[in-house]
Every structure is written in C-alpha cells, then in structure tokens.
PDB file of N, CA and C in Angstrom:
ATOM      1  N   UNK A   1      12.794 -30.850 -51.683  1.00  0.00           N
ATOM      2  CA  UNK A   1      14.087 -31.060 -51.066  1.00  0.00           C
ATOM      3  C   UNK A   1      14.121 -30.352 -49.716  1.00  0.00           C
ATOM      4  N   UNK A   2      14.541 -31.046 -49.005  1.00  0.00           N
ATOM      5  CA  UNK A   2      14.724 -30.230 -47.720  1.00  0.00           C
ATOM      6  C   UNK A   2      15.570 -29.588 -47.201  1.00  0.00           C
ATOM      7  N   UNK A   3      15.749 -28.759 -46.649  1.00  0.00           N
ATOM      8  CA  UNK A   3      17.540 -27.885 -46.017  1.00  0.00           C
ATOM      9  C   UNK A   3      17.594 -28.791 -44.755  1.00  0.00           C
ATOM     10  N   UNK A   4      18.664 -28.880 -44.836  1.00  0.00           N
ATOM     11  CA  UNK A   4      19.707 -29.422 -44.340  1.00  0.00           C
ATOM     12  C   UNK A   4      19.931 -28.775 -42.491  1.00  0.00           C
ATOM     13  N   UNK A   5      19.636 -27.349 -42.724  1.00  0.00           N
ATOM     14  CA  UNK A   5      20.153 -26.678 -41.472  1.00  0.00           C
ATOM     15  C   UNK A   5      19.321 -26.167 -40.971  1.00  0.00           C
ATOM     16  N   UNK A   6      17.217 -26.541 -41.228  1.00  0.00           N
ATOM     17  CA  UNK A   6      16.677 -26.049 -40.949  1.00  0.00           C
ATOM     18  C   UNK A   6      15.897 -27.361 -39.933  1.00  0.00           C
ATOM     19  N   UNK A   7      15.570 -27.672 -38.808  1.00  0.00           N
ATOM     20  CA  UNK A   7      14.928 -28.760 -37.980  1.00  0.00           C
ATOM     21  C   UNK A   7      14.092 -28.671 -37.732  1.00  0.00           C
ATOM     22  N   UNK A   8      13.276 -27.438 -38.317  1.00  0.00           N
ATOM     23  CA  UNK A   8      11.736 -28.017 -38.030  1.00  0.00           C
ATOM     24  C   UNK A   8      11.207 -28.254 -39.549  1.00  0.00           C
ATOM     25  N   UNK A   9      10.089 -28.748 -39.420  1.00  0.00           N
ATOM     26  CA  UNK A   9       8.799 -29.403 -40.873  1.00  0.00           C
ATOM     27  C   UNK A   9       7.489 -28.838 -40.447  1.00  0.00           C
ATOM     28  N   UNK A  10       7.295 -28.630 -41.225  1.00  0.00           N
ATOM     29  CA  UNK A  10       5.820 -28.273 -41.285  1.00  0.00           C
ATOM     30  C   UNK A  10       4.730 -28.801 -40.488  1.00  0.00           C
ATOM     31  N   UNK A  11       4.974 -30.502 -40.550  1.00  0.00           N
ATOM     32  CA  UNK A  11       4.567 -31.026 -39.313  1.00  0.00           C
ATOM     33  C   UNK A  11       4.511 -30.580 -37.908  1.00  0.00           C
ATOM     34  N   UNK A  12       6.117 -30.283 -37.635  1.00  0.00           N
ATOM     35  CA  UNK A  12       6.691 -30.479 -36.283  1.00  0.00           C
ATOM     36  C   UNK A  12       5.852 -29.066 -35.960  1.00  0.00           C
ATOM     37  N   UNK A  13       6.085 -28.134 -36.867  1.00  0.00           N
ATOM     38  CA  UNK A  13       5.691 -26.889 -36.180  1.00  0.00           C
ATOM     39  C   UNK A  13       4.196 -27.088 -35.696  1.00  0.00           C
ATOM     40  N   UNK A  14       3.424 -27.819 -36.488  1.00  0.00           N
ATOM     41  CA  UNK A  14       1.701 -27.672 -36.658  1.00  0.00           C
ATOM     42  C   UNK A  14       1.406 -28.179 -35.500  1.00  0.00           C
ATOM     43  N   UNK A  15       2.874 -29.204 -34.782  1.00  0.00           N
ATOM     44  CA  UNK A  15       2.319 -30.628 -33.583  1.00  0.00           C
ATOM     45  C   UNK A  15       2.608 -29.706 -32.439  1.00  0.00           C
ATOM     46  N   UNK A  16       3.662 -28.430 -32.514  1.00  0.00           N
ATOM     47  CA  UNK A  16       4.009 -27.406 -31.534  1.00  0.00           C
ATOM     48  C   UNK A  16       2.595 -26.578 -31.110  1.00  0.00           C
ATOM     49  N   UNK A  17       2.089 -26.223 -32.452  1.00  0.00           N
ATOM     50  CA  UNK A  17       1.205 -25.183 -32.208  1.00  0.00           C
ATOM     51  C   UNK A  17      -0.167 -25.808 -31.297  1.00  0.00           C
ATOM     52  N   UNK A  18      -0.388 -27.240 -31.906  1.00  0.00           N
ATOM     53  CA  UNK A  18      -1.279 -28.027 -31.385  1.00  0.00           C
ATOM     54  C   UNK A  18      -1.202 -28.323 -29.998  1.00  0.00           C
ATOM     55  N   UNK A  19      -0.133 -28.275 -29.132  1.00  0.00           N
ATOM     56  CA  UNK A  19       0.501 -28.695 -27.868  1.00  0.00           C
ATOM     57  C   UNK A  19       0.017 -27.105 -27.292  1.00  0.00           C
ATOM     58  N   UNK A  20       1.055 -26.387 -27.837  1.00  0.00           N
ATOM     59  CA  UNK A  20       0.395 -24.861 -26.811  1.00  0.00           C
ATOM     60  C   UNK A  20      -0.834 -24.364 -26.984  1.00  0.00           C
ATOM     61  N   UNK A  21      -1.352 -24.602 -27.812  1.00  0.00           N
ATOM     62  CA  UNK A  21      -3.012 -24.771 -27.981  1.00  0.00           C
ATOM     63  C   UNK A  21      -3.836 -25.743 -26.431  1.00  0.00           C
ATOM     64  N   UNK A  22      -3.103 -26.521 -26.545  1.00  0.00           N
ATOM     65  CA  UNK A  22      -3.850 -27.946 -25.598  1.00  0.00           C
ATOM     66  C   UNK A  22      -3.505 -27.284 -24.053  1.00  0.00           C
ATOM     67  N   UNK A  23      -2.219 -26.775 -24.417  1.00  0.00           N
ATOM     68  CA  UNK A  23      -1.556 -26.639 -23.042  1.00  0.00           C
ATOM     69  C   UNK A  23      -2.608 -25.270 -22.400  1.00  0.00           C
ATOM     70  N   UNK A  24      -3.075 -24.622 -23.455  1.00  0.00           N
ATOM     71  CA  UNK A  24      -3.112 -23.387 -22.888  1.00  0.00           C
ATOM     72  C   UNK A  24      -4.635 -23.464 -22.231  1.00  0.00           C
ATOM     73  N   UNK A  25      -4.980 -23.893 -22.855  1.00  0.00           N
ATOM     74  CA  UNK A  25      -6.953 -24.560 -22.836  1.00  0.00           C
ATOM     75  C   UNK A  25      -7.228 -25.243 -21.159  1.00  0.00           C
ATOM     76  N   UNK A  26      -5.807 -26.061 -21.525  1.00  0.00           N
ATOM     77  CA  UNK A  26      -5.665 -26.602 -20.198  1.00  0.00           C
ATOM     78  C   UNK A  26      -5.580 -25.712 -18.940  1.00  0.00           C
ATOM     79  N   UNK A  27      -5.183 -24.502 -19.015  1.00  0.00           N
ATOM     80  CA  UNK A  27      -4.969 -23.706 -17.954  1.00  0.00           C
ATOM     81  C   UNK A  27      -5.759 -22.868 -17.734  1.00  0.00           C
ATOM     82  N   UNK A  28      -6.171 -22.479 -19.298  1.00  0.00           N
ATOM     83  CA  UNK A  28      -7.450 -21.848 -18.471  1.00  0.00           C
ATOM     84  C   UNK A  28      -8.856 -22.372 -17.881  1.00  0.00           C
ATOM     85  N   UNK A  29      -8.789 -23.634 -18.065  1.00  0.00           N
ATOM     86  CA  UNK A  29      -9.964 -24.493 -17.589  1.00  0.00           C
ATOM     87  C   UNK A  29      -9.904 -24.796 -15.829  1.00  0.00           C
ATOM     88  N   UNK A  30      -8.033 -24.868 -15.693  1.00  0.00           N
ATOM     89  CA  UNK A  30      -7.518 -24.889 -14.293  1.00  0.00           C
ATOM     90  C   UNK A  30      -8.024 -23.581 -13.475  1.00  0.00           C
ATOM     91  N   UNK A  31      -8.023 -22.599 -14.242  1.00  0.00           N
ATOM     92  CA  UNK A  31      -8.189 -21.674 -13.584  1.00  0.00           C
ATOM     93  C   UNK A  31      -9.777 -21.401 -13.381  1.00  0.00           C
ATOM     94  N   UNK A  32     -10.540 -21.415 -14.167  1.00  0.00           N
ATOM     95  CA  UNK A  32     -11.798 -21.250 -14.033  1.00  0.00           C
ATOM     96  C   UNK A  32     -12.794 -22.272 -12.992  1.00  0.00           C
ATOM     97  N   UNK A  33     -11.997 -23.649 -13.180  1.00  0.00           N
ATOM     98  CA  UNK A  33     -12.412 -24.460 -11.982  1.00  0.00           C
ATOM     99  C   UNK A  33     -11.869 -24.213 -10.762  1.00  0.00           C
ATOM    100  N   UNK A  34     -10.702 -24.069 -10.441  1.00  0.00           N
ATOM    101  CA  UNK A  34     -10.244 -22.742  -9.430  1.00  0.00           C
ATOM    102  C   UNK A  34     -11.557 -21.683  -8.879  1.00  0.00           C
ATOM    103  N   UNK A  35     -11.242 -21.459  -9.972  1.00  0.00           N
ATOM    104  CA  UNK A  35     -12.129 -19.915  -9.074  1.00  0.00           C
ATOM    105  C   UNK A  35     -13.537 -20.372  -8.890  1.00  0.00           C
ATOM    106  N   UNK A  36     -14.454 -21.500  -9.352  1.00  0.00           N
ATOM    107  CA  UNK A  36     -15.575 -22.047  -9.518  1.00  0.00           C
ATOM    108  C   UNK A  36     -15.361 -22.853  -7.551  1.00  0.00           C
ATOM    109  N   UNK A  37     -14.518 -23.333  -7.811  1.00  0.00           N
ATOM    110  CA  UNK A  37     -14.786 -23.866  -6.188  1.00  0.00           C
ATOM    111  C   UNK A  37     -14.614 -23.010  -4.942  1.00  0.00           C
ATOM    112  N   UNK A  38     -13.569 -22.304  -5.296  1.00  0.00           N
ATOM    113  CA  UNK A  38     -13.783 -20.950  -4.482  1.00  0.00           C
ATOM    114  C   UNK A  38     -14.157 -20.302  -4.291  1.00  0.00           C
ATOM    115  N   UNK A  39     -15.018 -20.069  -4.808  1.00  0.00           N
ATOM    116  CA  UNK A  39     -16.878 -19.553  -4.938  1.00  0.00           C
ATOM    117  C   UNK A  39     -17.568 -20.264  -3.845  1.00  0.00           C
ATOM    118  N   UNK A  40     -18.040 -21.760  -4.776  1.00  0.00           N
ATOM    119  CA  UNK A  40     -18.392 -22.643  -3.792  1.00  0.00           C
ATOM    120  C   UNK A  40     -17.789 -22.802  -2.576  1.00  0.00           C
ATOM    121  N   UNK A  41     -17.145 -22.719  -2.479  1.00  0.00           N
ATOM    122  CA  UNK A  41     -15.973 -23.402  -0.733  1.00  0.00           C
ATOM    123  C   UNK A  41     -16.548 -21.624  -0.151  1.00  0.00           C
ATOM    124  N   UNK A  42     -16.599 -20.205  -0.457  1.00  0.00           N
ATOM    125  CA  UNK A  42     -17.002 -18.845   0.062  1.00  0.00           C
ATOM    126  C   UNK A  42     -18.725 -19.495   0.230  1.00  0.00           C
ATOM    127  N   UNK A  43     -19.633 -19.914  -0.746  1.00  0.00           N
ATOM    128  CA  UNK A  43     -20.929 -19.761  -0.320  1.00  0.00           C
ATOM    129  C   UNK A  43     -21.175 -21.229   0.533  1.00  0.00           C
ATOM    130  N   UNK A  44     -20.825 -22.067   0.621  1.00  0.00           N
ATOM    131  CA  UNK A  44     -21.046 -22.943   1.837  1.00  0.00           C
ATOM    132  C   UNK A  44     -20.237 -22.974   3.269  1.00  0.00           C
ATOM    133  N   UNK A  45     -19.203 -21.716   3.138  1.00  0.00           N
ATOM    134  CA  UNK A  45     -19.060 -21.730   4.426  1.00  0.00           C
ATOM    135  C   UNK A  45     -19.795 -20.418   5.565  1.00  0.00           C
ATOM    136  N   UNK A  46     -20.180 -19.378   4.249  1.00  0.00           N
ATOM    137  CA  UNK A  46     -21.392 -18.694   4.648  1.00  0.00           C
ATOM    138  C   UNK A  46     -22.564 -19.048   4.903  1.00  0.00           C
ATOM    139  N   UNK A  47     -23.203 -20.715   4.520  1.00  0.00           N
ATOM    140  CA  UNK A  47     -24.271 -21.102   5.135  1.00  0.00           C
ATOM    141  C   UNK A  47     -23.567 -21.897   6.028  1.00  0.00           C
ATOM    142  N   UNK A  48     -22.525 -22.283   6.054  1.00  0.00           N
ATOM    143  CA  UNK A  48     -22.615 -23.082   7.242  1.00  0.00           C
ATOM    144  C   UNK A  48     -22.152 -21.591   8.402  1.00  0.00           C
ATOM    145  N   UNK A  49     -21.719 -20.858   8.741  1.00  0.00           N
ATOM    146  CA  UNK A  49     -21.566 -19.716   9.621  1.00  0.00           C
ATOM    147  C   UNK A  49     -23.297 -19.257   9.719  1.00  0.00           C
ATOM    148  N   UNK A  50     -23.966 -19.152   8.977  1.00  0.00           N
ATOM    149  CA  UNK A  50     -25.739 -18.882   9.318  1.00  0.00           C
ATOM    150  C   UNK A  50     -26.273 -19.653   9.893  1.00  0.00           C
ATOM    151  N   UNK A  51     -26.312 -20.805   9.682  1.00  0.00           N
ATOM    152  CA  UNK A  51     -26.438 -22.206  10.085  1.00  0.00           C
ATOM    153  C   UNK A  51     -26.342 -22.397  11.914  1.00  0.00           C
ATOM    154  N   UNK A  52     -24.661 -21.962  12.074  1.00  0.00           N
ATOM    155  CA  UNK A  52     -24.211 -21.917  13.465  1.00  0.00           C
ATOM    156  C   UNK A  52     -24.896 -21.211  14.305  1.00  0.00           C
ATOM    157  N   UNK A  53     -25.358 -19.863  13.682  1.00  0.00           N
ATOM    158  CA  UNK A  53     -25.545 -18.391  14.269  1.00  0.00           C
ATOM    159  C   UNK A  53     -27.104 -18.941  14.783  1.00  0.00           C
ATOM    160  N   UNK A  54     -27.977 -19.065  13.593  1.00  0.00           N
ATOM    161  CA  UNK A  54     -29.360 -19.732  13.740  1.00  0.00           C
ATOM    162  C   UNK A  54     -29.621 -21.117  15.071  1.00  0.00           C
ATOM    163  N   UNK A  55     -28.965 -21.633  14.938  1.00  0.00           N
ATOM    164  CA  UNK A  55     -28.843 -23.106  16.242  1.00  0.00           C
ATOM    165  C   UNK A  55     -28.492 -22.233  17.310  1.00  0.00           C
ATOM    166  N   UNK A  56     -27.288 -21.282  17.292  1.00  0.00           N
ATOM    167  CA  UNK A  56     -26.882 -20.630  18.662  1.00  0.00           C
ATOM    168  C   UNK A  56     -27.761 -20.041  19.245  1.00  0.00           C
ATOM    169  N   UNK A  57     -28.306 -19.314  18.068  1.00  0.00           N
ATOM    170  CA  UNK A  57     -29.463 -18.035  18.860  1.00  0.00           C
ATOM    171  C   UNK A  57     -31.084 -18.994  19.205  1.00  0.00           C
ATOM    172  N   UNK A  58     -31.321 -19.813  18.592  1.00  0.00           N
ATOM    173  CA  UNK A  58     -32.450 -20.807  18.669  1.00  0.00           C
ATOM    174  C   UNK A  58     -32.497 -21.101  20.450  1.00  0.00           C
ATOM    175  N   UNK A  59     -30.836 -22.299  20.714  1.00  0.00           N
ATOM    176  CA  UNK A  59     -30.346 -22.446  22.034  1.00  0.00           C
ATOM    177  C   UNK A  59     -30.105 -21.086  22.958  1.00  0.00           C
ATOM    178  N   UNK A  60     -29.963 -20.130  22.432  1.00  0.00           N
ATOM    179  CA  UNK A  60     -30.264 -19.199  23.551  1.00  0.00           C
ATOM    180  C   UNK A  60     -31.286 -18.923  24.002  1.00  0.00           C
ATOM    181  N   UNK A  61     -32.815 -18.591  22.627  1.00  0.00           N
ATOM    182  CA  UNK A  61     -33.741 -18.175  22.850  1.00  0.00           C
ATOM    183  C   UNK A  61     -34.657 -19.538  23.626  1.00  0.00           C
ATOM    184  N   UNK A  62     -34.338 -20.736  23.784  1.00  0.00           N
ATOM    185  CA  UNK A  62     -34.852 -21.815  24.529  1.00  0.00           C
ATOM    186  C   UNK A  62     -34.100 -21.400  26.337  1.00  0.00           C
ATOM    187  N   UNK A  63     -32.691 -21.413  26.113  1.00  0.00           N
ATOM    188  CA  UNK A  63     -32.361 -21.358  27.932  1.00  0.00           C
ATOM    189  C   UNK A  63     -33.021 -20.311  28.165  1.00  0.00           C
ATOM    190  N   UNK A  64     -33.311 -19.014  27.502  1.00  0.00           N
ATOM    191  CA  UNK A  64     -33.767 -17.717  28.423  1.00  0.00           C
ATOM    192  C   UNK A  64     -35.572 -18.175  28.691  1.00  0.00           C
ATOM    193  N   UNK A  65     -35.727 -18.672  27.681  1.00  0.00           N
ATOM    194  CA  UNK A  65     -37.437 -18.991  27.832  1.00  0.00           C
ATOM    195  C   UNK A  65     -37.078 -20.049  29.425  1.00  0.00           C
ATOM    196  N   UNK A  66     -36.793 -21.029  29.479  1.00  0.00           N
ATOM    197  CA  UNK A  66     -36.637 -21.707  30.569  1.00  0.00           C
ATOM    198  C   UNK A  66     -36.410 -21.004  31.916  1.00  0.00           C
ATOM    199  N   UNK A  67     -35.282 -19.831  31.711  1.00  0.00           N
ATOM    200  CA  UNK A  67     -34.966 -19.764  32.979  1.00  0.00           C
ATOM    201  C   UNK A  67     -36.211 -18.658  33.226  1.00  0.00           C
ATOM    202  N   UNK A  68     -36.828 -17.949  32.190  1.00  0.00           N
ATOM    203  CA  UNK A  68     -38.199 -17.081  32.663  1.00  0.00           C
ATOM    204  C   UNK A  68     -39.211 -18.061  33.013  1.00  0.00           C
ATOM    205  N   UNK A  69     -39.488 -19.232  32.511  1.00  0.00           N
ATOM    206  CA  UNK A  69     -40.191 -19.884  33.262  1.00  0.00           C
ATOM    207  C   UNK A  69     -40.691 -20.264  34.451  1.00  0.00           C
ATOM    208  N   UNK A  70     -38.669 -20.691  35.060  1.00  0.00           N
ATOM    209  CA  UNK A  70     -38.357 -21.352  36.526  1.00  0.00           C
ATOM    210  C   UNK A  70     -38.407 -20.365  37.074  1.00  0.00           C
ATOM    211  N   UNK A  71     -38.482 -19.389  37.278  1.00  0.00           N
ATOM    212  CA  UNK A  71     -38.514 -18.201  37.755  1.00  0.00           C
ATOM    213  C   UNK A  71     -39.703 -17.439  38.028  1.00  0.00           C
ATOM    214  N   UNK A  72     -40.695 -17.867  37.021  1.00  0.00           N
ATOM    215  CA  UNK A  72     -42.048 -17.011  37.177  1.00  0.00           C
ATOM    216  C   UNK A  72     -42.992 -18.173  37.525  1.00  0.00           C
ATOM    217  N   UNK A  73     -42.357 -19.357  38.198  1.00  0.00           N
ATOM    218  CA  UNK A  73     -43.183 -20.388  38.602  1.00  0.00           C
ATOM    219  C   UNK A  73     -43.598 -20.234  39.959  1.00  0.00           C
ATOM    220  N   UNK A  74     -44.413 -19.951  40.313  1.00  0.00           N
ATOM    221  CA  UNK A  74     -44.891 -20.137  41.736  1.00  0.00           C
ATOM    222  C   UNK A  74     -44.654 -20.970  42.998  1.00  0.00           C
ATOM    223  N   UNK A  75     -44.229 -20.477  43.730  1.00  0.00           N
ATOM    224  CA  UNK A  75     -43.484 -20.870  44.789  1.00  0.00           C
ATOM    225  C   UNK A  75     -44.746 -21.822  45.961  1.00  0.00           C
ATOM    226  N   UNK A  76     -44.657 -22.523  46.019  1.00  0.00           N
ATOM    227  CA  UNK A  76     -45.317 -23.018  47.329  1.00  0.00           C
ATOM    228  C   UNK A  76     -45.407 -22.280  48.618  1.00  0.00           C
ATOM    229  N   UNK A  77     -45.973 -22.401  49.470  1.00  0.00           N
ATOM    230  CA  UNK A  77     -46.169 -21.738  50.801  1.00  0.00           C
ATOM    231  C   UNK A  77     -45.381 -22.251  51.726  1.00  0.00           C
ATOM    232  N   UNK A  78     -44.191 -21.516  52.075  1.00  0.00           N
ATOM    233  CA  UNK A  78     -43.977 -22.154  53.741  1.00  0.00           C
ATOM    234  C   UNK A  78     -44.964 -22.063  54.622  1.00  0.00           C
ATOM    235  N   UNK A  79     -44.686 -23.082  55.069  1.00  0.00           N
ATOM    236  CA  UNK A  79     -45.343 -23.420  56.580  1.00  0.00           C
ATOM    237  C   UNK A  79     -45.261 -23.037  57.891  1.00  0.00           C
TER     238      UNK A  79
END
C-alpha cells in the first residue's frame, strides 16, 4: 500500500540518484577535458613561440652573414 503523502517511490528516487550520478560524471569529464586542452593550447603555443624565435634568429644570422660579406668584398681599383 502506498502513503498517500509521501511522492517519491523507490523508483523515482533510484532515477534521481541515476541522473546526479550522470550529471556528475558529466562534469567531471568537462573538466578534465578542460584542463587537457589547456595543456595542449600552453604546449603548442610554446612551440609555436620557439618556432618564431628559431626563423627570427636563423633571418638574422643570414642578414649579418650577408652584410659581412658585402663588406669584406673587395673593392675594385679606381682609376
């Protein structure tokens, strides 16, 4: 027999517990993929900043070689 003044069942409660169960799983999965890309998104923008640094200093170490070049090139003779 059931009471009258009581609204939950045994069911309802088990389908509650099952929901904040789901719900909660759910968040912490949000969160861990969270912090998993933000990881990722920190270590690829540290290679891409090495990346930059490496090409910059590459292009520097090419103009300075050049301009020691044009410079230590031998001049022709005036006349």
């Amino acid at each position: 027999m059931l009471l009258p003044l009581c609204p939950f069942t045994a069911a309802r409660i088990a389908g509650l517990q099952a929901t904040v169960l789901l719900l909660l799983t759910l968040l912490i999965k949000a969160r861990v993929q969270i912090k998993a890309a933000s990881a990722l998104g920190l270590a690829l923008l540290a290679l891409q900043t090495l990346v930059f640094l490496a090409a910059a200093g590459a292009l520097g170490l090419v103009a300075i070689g050049g301009a020691a070049l044009a410079l230590n090139r031998p001049r022709p003779a005036a006349a």
